[in-house]
N, C-alpha and C. Protein backbone atom coordinates (compact mmCIF):
# COMPACT_ATOMS: atom_id res chain seq x y z
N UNK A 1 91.29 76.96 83.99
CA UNK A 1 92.17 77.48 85.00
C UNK A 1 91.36 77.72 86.26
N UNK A 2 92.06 77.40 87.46
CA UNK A 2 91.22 77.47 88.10
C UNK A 2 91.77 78.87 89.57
N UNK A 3 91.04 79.51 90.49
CA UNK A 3 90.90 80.30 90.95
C UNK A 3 91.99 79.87 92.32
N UNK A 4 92.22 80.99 93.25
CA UNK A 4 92.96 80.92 94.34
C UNK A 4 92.06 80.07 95.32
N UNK A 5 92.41 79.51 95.90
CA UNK A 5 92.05 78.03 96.35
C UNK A 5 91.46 79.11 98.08
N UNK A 6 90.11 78.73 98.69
CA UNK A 6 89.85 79.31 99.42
C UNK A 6 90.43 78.99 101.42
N UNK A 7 91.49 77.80 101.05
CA UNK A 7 92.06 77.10 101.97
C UNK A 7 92.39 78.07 102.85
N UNK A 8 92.31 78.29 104.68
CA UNK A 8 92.83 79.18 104.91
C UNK A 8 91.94 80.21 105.52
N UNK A 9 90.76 80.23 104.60
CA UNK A 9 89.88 81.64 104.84
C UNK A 9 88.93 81.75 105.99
N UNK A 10 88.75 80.55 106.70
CA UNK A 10 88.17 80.36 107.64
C UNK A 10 88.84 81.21 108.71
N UNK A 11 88.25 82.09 109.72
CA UNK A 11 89.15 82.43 111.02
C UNK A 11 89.54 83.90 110.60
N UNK A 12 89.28 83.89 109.18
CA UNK A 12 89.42 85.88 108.87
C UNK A 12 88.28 86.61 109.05
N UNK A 13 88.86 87.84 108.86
CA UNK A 13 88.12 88.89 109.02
C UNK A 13 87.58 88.94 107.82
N UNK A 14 86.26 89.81 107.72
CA UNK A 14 85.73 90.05 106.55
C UNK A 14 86.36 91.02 105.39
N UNK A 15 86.82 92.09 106.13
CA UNK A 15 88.16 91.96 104.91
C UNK A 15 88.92 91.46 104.69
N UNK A 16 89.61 90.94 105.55
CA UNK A 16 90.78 89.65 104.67
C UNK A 16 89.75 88.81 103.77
N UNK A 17 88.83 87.99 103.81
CA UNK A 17 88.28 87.32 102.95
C UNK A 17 87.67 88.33 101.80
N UNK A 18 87.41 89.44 101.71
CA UNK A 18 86.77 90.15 100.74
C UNK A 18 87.74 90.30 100.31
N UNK A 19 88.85 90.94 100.29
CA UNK A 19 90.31 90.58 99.87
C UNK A 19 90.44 89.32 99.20
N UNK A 20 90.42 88.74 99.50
CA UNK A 20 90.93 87.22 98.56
C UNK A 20 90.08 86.80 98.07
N UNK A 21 88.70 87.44 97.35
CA UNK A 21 87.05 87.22 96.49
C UNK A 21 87.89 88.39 96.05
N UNK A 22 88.03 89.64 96.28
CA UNK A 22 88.39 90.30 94.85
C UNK A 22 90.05 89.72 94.10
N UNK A 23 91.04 88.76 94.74
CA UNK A 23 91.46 88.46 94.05
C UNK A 23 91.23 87.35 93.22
N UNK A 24 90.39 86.47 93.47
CA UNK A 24 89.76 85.31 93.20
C UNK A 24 89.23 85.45 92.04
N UNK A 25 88.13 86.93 91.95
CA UNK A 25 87.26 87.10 90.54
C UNK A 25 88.78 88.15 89.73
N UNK A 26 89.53 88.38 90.23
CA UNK A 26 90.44 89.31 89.22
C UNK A 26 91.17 88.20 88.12
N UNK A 27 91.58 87.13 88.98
CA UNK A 27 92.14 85.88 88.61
C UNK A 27 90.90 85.09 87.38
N UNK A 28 90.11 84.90 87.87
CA UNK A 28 88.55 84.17 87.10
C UNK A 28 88.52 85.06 85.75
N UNK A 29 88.55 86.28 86.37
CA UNK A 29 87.82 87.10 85.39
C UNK A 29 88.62 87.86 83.89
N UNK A 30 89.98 87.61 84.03
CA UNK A 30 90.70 88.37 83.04
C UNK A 30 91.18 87.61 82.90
N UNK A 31 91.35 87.20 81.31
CA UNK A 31 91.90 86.35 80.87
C UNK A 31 93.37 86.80 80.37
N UNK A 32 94.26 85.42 80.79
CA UNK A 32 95.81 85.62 80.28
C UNK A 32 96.23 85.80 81.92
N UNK A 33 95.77 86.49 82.84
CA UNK A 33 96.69 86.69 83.69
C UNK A 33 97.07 85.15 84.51
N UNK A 34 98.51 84.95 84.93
CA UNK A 34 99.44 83.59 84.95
C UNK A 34 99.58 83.74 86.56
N UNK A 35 99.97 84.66 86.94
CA UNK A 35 99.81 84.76 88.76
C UNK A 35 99.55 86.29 89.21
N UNK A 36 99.40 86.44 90.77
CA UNK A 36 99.04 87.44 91.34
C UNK A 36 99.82 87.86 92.43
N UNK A 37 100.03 88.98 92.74
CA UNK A 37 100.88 89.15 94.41
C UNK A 37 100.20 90.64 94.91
N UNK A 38 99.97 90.17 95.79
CA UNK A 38 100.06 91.74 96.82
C UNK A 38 100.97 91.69 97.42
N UNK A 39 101.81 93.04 97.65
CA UNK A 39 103.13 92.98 98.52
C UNK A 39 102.78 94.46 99.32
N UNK A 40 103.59 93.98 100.26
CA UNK A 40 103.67 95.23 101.59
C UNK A 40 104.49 96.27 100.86
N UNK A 41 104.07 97.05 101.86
CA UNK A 41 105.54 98.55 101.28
C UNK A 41 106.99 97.98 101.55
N UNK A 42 107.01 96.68 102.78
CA UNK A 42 108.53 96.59 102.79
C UNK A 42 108.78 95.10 102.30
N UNK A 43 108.05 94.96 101.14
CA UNK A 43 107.95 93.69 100.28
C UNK A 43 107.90 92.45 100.31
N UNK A 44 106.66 92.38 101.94
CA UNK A 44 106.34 91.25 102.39
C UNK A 44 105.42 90.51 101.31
N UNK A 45 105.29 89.24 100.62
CA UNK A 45 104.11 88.98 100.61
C UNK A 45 102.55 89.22 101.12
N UNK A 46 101.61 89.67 100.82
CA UNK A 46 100.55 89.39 101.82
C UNK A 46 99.33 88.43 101.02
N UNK A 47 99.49 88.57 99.84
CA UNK A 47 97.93 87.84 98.99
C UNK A 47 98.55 87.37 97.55
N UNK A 48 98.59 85.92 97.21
CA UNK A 48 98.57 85.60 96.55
C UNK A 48 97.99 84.75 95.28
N UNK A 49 97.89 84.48 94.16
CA UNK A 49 97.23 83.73 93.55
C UNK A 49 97.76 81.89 94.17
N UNK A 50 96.69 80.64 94.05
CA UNK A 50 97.41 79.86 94.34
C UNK A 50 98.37 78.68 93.62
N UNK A 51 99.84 78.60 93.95
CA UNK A 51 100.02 77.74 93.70
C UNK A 51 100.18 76.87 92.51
N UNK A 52 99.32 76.35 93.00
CA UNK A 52 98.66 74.67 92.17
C UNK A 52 98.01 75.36 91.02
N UNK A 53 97.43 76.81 90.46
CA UNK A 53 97.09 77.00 89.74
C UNK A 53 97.93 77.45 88.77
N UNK A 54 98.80 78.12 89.04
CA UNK A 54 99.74 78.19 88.48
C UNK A 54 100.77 77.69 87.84
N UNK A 55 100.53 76.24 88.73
CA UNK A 55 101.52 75.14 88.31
C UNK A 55 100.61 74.51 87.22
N UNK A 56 99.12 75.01 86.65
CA UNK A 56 98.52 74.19 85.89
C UNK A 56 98.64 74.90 84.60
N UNK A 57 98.88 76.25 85.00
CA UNK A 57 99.03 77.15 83.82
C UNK A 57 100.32 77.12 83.12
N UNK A 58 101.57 77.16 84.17
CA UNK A 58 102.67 76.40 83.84
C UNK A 58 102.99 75.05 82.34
N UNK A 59 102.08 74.24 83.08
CA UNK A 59 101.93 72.71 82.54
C UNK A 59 101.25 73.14 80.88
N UNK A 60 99.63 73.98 80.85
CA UNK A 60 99.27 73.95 79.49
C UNK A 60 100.18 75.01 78.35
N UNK A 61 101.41 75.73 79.46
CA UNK A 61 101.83 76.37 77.80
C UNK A 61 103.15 75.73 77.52
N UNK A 62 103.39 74.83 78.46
CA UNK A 62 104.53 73.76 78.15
C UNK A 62 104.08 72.94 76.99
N UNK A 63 102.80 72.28 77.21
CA UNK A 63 102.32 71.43 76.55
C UNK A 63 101.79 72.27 74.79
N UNK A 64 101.73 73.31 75.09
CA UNK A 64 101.99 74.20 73.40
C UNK A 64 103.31 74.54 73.27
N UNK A 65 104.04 74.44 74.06
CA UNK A 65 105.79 74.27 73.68
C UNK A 65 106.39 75.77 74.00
N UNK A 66 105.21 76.58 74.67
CA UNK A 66 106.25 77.54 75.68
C UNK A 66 106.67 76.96 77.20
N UNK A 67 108.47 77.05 77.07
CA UNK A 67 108.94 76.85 78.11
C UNK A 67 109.15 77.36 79.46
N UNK A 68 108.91 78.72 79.46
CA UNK A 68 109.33 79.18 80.76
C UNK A 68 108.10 79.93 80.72
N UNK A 69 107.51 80.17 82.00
CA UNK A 69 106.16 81.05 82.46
C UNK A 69 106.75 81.96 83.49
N UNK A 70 108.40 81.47 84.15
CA UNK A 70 108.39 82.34 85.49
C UNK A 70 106.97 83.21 85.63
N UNK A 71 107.30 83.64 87.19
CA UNK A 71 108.56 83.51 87.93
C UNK A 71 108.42 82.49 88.44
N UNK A 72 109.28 81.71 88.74
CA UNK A 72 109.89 80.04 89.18
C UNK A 72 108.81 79.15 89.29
N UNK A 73 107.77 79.59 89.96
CA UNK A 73 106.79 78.84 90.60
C UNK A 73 106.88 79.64 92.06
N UNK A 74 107.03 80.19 92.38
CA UNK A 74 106.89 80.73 94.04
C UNK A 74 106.12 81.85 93.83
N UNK A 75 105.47 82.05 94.33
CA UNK A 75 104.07 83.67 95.08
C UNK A 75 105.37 84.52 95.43
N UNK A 76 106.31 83.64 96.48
CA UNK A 76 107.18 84.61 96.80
C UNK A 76 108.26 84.88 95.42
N UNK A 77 108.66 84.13 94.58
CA UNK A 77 109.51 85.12 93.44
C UNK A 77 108.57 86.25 92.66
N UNK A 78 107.22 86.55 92.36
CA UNK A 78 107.04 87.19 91.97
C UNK A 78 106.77 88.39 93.21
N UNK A 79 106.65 88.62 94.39
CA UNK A 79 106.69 89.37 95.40
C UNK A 79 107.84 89.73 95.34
N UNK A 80 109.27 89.13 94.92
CA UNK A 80 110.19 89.71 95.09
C UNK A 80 110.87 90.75 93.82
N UNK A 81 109.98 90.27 92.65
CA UNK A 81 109.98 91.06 91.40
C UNK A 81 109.26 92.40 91.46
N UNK A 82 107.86 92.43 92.19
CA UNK A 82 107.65 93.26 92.14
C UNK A 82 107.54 94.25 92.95
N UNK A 83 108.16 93.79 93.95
CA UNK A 83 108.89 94.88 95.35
C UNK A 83 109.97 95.49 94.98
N UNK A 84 111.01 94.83 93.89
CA UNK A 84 112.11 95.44 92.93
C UNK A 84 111.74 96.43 92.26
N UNK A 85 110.96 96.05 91.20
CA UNK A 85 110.35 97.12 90.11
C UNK A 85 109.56 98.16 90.87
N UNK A 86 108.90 98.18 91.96
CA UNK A 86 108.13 99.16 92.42
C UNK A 86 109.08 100.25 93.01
N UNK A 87 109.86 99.47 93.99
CA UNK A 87 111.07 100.09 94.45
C UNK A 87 112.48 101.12 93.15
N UNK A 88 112.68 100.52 91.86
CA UNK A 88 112.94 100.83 91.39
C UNK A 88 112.42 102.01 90.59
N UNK A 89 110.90 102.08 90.18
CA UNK A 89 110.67 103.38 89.82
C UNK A 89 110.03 104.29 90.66
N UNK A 90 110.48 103.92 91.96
CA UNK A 90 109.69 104.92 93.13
C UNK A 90 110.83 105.95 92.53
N UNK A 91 112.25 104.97 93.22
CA UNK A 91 113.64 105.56 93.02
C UNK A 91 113.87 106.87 91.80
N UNK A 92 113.17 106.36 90.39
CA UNK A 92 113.29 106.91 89.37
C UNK A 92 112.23 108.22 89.71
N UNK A 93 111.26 108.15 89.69
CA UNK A 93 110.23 109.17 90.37
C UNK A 93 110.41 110.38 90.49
N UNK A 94 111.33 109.68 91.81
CA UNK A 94 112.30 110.95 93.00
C UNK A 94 113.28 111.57 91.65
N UNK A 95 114.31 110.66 91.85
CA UNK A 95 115.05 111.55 90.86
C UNK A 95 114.91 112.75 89.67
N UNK A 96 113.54 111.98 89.24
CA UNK A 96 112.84 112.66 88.02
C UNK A 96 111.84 113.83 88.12
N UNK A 97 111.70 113.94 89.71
CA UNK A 97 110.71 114.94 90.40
C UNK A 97 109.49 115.08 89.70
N UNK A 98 109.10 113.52 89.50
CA UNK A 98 107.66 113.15 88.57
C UNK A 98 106.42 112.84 89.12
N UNK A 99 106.52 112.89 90.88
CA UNK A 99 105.55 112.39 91.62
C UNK A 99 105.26 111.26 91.86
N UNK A 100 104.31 110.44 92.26
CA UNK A 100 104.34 109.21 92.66
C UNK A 100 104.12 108.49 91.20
N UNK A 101 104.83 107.05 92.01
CA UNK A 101 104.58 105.93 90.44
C UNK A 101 102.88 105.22 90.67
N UNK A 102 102.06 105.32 89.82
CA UNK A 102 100.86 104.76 89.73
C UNK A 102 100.79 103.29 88.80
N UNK A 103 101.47 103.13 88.22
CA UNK A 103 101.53 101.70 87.47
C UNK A 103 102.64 101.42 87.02
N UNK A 104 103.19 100.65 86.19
CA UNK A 104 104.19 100.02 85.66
C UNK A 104 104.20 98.92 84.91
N UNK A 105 104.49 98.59 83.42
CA UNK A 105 104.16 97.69 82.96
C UNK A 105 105.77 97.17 82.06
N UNK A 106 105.87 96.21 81.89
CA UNK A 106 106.96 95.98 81.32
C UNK A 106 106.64 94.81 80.56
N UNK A 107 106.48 94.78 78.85
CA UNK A 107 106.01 93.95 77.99
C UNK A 107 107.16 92.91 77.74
N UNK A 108 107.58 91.52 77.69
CA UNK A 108 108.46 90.70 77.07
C UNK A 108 107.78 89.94 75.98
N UNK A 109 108.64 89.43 75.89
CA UNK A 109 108.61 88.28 74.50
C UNK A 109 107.52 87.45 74.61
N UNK A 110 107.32 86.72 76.17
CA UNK A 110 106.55 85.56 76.57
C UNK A 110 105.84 85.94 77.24
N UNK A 111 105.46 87.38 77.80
CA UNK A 111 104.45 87.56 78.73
C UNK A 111 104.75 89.05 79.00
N UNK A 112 103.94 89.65 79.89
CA UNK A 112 103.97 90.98 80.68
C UNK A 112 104.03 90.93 82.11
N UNK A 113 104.59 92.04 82.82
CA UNK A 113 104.41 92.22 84.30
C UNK A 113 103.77 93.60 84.20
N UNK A 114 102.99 93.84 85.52
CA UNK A 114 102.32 94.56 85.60
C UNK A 114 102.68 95.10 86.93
N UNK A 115 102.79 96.11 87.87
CA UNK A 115 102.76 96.30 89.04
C UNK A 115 101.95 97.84 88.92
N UNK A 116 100.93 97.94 90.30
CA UNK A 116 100.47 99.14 90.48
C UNK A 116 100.10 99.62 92.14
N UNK A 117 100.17 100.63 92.16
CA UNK A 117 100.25 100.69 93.84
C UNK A 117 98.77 100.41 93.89
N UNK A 118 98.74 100.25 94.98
CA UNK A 118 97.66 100.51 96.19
C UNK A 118 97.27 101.33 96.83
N UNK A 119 97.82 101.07 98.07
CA UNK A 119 98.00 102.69 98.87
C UNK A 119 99.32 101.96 100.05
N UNK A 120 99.62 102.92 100.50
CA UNK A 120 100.79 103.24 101.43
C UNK A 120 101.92 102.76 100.97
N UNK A 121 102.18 102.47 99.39
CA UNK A 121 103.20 101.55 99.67
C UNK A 121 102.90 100.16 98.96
N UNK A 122 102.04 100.23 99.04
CA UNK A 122 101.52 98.01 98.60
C UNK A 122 101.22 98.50 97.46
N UNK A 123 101.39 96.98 96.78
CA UNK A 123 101.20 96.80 95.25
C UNK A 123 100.57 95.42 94.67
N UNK A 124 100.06 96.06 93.83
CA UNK A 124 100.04 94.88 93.03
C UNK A 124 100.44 94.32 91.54
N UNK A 125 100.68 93.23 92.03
CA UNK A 125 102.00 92.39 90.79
C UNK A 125 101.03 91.31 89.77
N UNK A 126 101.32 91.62 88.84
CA UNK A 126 100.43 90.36 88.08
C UNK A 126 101.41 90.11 86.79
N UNK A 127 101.13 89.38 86.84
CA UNK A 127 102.17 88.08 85.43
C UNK A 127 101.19 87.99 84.24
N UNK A 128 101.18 87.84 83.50
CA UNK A 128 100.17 87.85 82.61
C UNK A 128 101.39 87.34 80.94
N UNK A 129 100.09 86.40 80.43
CA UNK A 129 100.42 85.41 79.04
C UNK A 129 100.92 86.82 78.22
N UNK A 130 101.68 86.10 77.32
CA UNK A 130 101.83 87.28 75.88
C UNK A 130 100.88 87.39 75.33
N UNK A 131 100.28 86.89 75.06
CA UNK A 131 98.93 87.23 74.76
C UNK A 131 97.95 88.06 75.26
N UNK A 132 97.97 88.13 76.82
CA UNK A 132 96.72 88.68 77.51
C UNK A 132 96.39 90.58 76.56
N UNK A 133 95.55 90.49 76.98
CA UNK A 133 94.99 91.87 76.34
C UNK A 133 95.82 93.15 77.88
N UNK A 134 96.79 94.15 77.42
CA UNK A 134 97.09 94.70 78.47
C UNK A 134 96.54 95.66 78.87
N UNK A 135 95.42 95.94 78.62
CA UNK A 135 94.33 97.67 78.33
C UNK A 135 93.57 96.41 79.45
N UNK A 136 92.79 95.46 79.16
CA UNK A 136 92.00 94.41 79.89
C UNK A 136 92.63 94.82 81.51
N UNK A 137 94.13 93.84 81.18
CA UNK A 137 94.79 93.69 82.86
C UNK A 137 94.84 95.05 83.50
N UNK A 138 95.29 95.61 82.73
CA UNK A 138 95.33 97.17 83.78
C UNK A 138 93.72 97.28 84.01
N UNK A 139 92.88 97.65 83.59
CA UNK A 139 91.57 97.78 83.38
C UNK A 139 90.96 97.48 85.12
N UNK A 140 91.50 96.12 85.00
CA UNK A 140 91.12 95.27 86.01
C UNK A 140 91.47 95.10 87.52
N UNK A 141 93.04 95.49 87.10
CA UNK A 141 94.00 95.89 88.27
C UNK A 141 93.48 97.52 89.03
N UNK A 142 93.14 98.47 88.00
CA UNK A 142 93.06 99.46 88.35
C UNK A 142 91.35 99.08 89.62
N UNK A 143 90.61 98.30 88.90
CA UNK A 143 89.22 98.40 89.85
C UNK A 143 89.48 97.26 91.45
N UNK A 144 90.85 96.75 90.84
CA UNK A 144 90.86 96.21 92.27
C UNK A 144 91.69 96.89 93.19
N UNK A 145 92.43 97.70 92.61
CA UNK A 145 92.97 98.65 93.81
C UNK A 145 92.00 99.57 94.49
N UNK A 146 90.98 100.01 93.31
CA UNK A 146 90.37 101.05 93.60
C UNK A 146 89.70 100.68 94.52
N UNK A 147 89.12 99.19 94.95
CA UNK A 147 88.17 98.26 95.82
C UNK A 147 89.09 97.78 97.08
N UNK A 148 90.47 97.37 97.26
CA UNK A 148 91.15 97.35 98.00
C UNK A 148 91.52 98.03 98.52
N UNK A 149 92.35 99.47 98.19
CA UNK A 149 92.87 100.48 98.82
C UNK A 149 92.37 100.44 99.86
N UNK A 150 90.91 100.82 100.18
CA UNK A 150 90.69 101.46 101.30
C UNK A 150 90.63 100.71 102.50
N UNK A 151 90.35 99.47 102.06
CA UNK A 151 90.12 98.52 103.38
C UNK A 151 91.79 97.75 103.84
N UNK A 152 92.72 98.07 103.09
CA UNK A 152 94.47 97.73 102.92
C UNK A 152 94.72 98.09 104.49
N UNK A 153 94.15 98.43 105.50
CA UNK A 153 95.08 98.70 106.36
C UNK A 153 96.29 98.51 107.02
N UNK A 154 96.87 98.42 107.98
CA UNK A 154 98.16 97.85 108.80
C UNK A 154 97.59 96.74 109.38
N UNK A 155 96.26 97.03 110.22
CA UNK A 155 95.93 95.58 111.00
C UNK A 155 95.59 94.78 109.68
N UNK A 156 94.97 94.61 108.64
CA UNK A 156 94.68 93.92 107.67
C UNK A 156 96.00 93.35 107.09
N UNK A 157 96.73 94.27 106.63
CA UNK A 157 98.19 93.46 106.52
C UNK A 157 98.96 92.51 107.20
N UNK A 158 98.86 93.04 108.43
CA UNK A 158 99.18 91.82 109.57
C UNK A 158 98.50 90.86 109.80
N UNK A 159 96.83 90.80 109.75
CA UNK A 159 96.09 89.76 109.88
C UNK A 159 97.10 88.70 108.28
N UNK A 160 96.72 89.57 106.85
CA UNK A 160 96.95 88.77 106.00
C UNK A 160 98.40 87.62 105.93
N UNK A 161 98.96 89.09 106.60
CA UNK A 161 100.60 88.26 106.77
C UNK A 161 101.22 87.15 107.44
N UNK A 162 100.03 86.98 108.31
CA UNK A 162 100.36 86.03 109.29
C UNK A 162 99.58 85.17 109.11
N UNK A 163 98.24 85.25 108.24
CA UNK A 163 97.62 83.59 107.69
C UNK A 163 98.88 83.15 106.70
N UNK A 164 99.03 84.36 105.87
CA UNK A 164 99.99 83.18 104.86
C UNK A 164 101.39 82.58 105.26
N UNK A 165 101.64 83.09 106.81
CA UNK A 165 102.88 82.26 107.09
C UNK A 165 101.93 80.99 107.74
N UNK A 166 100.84 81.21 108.54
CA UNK A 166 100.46 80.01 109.05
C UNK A 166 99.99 79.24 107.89
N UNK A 167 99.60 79.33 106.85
CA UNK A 167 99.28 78.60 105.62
C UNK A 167 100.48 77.68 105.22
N UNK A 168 101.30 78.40 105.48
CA UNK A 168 102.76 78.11 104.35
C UNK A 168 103.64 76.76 105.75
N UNK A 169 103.48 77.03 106.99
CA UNK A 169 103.55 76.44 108.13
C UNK A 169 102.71 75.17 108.26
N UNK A 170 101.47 75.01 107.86
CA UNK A 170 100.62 74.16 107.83
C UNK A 170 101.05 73.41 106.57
N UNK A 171 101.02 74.15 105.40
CA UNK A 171 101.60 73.51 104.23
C UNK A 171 102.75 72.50 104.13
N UNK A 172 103.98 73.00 104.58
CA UNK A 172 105.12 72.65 105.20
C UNK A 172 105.23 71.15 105.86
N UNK A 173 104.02 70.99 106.92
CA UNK A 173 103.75 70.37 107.87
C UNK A 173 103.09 68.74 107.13
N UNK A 174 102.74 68.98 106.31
CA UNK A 174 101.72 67.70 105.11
C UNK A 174 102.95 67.11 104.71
């Protein structure tokens, strides 16, 4: 399996690219996880796993005769899953006068989702095999927030937000 493709990274800032090396080794490094998303507080995309890797991970559990890996194939369907679920147990939270939500995991048949904040708002979403070890993914998730948080800013969001529309623009454009 191979890692988020470094296309793109040229022209960033050193945190945006340290940003996409800690998602790069989160991806490398834990095994089972199927895709990645960082999402804004108002459930923009900003950092994703790529693609084509996904579409390869896709392909080898077809070829063992699991059919569906969702989410669809888009960075953006799982951004939109987990801007739902985050949004949804913020909601629950409040109601429950339980304080903030710090993770979220929801086990299925064929796989797990994972979402955990960040800070202000952002999260992160990861897909992960039925198989993956889920003590591992959290494990892992937890040291990349803990490494992200701080450098997450607003200008960093906007820098990120606007390579991946010019990515997706350039992409488009082939």
């Amino acid at each position: 399996m191979t890692a988020p493709s470094t296309f793109g990274l040229i022209g960033l800032s050193s945190e945006a690219r340290n940003l996409h090396w800690l998602l790069t080794n989160l991806v490398e490094e834990v095994p089972g996880i199927l895709s990645v998303a960082v999402v804004s507080s108002d459930g923009l995309l900003l950092l994703s796993s790529d693609d084509h890797r996904n579409r390869q991970a896709r392909e080898a559990l077809q070829a063992r005769g699991v059919q569906r890996t969702g989410p669809r194939g888009s960075a953006a369907d799982l951004a939109t899953i987990v801007s739902g679920i985050g949004s949804l147990t913020i909601g629950a939270a409040r109601l429950m006068d339980s304080g903030g939500v710090r993770h979220t995991m929801v086990a299925m048949d064929e796989g797990s989702l994972f979402v955990m904040s960040i800070s202000d708002g952002s999260l992160l979403g990861v897909h992960g095999s039925a198989d993956c070890d889920m003590s591992v993914v959290a494990y892992h998730m937890a040291l990349f927030v803990g490494r992200a948080g701080h450098v997450l800013t607003p200008e960093l969001r906007s820098e990120l937000r606007k390579s991946l529309e010019d990515s997706q623009t350039t992409g488009s454009a082939r």
